[in-house]
N, C-alpha and C. Protein backbone atom coordinates (compact mmCIF):
# COMPACT_ATOMS: atom_id res chain seq x y z
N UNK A 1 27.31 -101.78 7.48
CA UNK A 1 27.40 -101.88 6.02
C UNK A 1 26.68 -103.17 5.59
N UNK A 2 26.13 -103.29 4.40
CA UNK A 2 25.45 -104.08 3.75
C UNK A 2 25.50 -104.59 2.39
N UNK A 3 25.60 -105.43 1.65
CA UNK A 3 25.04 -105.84 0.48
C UNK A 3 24.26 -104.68 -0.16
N UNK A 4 24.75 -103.91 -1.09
CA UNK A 4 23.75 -103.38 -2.21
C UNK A 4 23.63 -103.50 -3.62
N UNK A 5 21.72 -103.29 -4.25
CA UNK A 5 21.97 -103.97 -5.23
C UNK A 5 21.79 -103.00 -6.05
N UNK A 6 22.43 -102.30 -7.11
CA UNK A 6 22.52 -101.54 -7.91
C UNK A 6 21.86 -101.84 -9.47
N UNK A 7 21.43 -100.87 -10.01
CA UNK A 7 21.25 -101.18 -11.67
C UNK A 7 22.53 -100.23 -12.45
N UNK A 8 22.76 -101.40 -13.72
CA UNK A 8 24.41 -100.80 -14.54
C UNK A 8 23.65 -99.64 -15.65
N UNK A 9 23.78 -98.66 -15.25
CA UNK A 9 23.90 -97.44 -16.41
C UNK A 9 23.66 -98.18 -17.98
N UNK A 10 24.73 -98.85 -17.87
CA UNK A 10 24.83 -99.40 -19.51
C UNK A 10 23.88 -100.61 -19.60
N UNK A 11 24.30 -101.46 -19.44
CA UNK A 11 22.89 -102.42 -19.97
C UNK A 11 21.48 -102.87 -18.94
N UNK A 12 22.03 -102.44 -18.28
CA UNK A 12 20.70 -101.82 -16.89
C UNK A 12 20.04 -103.14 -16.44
N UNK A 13 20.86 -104.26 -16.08
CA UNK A 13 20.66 -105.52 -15.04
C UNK A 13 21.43 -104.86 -13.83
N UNK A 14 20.11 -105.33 -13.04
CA UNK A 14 20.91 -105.68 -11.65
C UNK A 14 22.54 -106.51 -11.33
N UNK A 15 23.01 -105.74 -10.12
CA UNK A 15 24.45 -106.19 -9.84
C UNK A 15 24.58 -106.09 -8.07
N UNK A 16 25.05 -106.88 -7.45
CA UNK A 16 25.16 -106.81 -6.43
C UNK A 16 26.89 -106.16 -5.64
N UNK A 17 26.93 -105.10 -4.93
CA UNK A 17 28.12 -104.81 -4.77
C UNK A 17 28.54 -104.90 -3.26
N UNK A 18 29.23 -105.74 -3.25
CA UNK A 18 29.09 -106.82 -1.74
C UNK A 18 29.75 -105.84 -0.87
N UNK A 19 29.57 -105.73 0.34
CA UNK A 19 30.50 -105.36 1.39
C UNK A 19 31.88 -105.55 1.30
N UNK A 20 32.47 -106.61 0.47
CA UNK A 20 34.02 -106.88 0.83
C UNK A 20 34.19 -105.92 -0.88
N UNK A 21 33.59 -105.77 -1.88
CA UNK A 21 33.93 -104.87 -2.91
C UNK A 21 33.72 -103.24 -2.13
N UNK A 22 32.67 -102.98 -1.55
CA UNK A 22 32.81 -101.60 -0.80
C UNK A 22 33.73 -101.40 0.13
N UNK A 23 34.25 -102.25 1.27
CA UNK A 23 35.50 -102.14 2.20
C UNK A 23 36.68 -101.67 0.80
N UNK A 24 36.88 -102.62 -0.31
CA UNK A 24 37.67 -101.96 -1.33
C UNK A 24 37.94 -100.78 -2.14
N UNK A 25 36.82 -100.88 -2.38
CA UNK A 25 36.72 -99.09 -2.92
C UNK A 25 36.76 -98.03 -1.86
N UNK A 26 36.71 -98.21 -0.56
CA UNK A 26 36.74 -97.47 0.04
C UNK A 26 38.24 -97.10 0.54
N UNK A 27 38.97 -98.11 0.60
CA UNK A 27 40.40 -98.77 0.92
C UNK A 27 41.08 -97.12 -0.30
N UNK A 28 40.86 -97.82 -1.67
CA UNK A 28 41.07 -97.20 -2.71
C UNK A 28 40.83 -95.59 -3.07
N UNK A 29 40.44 -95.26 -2.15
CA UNK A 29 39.85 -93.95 -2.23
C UNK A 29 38.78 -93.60 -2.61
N UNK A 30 37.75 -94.12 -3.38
CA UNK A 30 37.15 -94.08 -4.24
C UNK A 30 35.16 -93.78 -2.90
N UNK A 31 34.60 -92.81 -3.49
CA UNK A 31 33.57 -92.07 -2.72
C UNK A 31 32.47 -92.50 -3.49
N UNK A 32 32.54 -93.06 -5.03
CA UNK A 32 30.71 -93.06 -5.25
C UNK A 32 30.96 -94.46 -5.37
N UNK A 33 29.79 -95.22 -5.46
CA UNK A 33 29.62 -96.48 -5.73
C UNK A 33 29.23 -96.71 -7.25
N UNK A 34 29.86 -97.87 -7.75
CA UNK A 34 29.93 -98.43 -9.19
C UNK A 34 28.79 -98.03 -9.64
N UNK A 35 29.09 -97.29 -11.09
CA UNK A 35 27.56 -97.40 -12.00
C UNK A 35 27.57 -98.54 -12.64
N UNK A 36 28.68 -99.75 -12.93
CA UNK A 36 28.45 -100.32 -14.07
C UNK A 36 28.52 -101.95 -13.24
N UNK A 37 27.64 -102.99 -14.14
CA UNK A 37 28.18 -104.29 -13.47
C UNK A 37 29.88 -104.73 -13.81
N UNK A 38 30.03 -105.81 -13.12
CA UNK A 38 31.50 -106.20 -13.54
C UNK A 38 31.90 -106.13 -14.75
N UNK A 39 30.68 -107.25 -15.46
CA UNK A 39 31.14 -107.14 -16.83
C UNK A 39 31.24 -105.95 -18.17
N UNK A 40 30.32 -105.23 -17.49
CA UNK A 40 30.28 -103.48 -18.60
C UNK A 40 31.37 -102.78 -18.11
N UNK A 41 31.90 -102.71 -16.85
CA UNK A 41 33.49 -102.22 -16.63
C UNK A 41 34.68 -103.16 -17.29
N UNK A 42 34.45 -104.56 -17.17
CA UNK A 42 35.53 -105.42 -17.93
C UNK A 42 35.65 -105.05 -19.07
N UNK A 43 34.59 -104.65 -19.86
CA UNK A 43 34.06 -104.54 -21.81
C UNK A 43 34.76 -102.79 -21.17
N UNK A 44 33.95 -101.74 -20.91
CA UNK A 44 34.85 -100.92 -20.72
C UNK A 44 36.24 -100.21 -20.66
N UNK A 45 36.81 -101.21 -20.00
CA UNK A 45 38.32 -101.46 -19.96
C UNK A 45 39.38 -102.02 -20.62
N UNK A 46 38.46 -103.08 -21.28
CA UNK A 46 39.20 -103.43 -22.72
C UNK A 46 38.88 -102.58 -23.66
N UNK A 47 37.67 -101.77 -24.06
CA UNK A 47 37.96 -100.87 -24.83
C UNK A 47 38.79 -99.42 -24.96
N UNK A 48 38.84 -99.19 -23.88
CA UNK A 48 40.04 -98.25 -23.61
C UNK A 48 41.61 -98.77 -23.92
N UNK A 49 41.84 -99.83 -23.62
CA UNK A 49 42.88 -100.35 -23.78
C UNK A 49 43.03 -100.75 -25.24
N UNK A 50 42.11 -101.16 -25.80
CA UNK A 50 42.53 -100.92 -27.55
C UNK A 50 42.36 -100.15 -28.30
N UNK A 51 41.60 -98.86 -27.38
CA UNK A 51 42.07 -97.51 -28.31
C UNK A 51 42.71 -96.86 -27.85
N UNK A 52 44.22 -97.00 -26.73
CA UNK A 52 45.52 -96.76 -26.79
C UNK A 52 46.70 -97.51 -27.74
N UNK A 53 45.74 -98.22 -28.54
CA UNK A 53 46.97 -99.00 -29.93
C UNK A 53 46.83 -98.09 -31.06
């Protein structure tokens, strides 16, 4: 396993998704690798969360 560097769907900069974040997602169940950087999932996630108010 390796370091890979992905582009985010949404604002489309490069993101690096380290080996110890893939050992995690993999841990987690989880089969595809991130479309989004950290921060467009953080903004993501707070917007979901304030349109459950």
């Amino acid at each position: 396993m390796e370091d890979k560097t992905i582009i985010c769907k949404d604002c489309g900069q490069e993101f690096l998704f380290t080996i110890g974040e893939q050992e995690f997602f993999k841990e987690k169940g989880f089969e595809n690798d991130p479309v989004r950087c950290p921060a467009c999932r953080k903004a993501r996630k707070a917007e979901r969360m304030n349109d459950r108010r």
